[in-house]
C-alpha atoms as a PDB file:
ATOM      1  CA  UNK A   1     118.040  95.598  56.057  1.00  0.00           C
ATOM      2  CA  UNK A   2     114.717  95.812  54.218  1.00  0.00           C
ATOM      3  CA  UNK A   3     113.415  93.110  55.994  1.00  0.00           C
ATOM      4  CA  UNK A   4     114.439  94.850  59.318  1.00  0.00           C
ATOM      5  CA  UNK A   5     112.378  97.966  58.267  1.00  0.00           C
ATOM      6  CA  UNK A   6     109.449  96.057  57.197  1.00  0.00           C
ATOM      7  CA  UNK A   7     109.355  93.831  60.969  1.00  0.00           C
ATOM      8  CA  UNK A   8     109.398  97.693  62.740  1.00  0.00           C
ATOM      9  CA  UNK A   9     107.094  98.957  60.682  1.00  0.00           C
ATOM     10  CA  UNK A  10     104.666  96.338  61.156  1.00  0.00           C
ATOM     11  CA  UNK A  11     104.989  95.890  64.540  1.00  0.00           C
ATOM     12  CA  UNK A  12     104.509  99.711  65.121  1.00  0.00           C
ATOM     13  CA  UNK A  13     101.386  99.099  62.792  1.00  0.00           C
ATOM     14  CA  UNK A  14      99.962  96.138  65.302  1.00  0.00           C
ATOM     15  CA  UNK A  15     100.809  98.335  68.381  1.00  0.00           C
ATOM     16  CA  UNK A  16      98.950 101.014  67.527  1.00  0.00           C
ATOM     17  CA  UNK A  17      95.703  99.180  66.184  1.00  0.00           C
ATOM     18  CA  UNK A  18      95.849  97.112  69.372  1.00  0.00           C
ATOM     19  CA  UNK A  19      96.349 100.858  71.874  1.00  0.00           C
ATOM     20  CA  UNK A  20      93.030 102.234  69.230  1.00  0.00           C
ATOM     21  CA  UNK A  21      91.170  98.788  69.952  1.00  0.00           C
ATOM     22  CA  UNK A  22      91.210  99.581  73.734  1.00  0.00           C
ATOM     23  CA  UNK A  23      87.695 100.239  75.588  1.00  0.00           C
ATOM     24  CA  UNK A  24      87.511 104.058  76.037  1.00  0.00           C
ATOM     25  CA  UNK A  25      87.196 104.752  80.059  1.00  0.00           C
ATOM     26  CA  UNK A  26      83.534 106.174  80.660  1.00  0.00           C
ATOM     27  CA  UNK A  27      82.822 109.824  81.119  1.00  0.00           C
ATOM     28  CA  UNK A  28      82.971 111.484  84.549  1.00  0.00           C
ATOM     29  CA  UNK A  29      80.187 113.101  85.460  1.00  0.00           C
ATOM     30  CA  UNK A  30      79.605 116.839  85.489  1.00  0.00           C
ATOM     31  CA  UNK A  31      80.652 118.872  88.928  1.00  0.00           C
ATOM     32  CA  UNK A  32      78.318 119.963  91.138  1.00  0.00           C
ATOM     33  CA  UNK A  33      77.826 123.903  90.646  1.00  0.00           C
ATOM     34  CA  UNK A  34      76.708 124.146  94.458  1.00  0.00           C
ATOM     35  CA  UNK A  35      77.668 122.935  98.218  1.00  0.00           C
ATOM     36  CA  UNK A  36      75.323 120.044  98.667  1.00  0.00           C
ATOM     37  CA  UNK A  37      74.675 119.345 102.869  1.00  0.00           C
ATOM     38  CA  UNK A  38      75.172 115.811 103.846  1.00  0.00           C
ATOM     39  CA  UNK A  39      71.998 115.044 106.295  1.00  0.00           C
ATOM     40  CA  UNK A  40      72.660 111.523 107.162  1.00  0.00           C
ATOM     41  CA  UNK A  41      74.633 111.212 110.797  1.00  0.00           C
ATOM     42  CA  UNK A  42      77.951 109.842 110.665  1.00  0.00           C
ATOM     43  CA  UNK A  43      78.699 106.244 111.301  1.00  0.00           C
ATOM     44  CA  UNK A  44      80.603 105.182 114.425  1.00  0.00           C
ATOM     45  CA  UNK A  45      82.917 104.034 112.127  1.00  0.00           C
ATOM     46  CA  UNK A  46      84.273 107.107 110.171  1.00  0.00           C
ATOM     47  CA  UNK A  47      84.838 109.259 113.254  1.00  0.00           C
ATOM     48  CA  UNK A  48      88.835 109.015 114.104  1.00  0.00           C
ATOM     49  CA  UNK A  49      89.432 109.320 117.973  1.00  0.00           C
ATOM     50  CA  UNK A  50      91.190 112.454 117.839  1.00  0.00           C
ATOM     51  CA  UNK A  51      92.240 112.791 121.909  1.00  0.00           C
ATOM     52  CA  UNK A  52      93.734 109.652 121.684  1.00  0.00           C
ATOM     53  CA  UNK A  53      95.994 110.265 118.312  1.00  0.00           C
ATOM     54  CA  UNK A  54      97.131 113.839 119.283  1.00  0.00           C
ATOM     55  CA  UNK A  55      98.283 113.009 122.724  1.00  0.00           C
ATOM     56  CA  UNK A  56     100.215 109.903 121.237  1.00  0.00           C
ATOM     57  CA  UNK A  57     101.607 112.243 118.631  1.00  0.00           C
ATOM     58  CA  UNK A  58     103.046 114.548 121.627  1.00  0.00           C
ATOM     59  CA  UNK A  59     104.210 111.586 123.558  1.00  0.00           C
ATOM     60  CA  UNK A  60     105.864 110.347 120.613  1.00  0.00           C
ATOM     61  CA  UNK A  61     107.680 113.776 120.150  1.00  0.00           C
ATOM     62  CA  UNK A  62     108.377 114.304 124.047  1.00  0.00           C
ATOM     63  CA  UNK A  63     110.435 111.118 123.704  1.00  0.00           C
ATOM     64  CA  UNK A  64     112.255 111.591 120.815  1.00  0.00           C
ATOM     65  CA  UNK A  65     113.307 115.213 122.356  1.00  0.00           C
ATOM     66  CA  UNK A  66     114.355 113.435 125.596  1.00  0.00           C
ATOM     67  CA  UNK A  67     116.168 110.658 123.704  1.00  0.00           C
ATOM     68  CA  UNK A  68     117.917 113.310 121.774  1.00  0.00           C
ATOM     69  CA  UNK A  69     119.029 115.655 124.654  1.00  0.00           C
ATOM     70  CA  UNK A  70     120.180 112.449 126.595  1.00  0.00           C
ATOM     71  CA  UNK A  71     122.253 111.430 123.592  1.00  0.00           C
ATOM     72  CA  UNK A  72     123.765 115.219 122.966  1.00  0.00           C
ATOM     73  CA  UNK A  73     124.475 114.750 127.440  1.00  0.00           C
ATOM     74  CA  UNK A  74     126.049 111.608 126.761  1.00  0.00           C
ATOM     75  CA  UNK A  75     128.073 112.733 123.769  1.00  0.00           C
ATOM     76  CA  UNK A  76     129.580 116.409 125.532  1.00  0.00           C
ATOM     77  CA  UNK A  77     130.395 114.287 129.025  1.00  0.00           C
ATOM     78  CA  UNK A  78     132.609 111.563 126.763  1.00  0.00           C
ATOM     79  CA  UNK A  79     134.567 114.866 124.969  1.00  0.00           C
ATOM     80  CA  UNK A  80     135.097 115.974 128.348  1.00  0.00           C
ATOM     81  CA  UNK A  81     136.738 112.928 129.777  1.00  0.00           C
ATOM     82  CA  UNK A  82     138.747 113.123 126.829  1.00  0.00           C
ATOM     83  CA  UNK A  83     139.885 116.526 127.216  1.00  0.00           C
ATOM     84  CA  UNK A  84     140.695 116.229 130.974  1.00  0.00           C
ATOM     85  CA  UNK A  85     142.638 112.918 130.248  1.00  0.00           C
ATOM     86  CA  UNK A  86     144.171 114.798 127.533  1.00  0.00           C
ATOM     87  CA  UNK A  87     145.057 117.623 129.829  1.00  0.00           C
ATOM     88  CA  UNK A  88     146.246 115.174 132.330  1.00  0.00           C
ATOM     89  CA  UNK A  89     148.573 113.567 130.023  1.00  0.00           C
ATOM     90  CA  UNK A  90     150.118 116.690 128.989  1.00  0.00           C
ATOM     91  CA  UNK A  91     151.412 118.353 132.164  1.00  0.00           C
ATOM     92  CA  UNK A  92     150.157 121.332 133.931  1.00  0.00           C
ATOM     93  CA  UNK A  93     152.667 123.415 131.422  1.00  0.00           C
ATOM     94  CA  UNK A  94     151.667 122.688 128.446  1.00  0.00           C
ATOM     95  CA  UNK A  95     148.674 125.156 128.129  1.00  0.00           C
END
């Protein structure tokens, strides 16, 4: 038992001289206390072409809303064959 106490101990010991041994990371530097303009002219580069996203984003959406409305269609006209076969099956007196 003593010699299990001594092993934690010293291994806690070389853990933490080994986490103080680490470099430091450097100081950020201080904020800015005011807006500073950027004059140089954008790059070709970091403009995003924003006609081109948006309407894919809508044509992306108008799809999945048709896709959904024809499976909700597809869904109600399979319950109703299943109620008029049901009705079928049951006689005209059973209602």
């Amino acid at each position: 038992m003593r010699y299990l106490g001594a092993i934690v101990l010293a291994f806690t010991v070389l853990l933490t001289a080994a986490a103080a041994a680490q470099p430091q990371p450097p100081p950020k530097p201080a904020a800015q206390d005011e807006f500073v303009p950027v004059n140089a002219p954008m790059n070709a580069q970091d403009t995003i072409p924003a006609p081109l996203l948006v309407g894919s984003a809508y044509a992306f959406i108008w799809i999945v809303v048709f896709a959904y409305v024809w499976s909700i269609r597809s869904r109600l006209a399979s319950v109703e064959r299943d109620m008029a076969a049901l009705d079928r099956r049951l006689g005209p007196g059973s209602r």
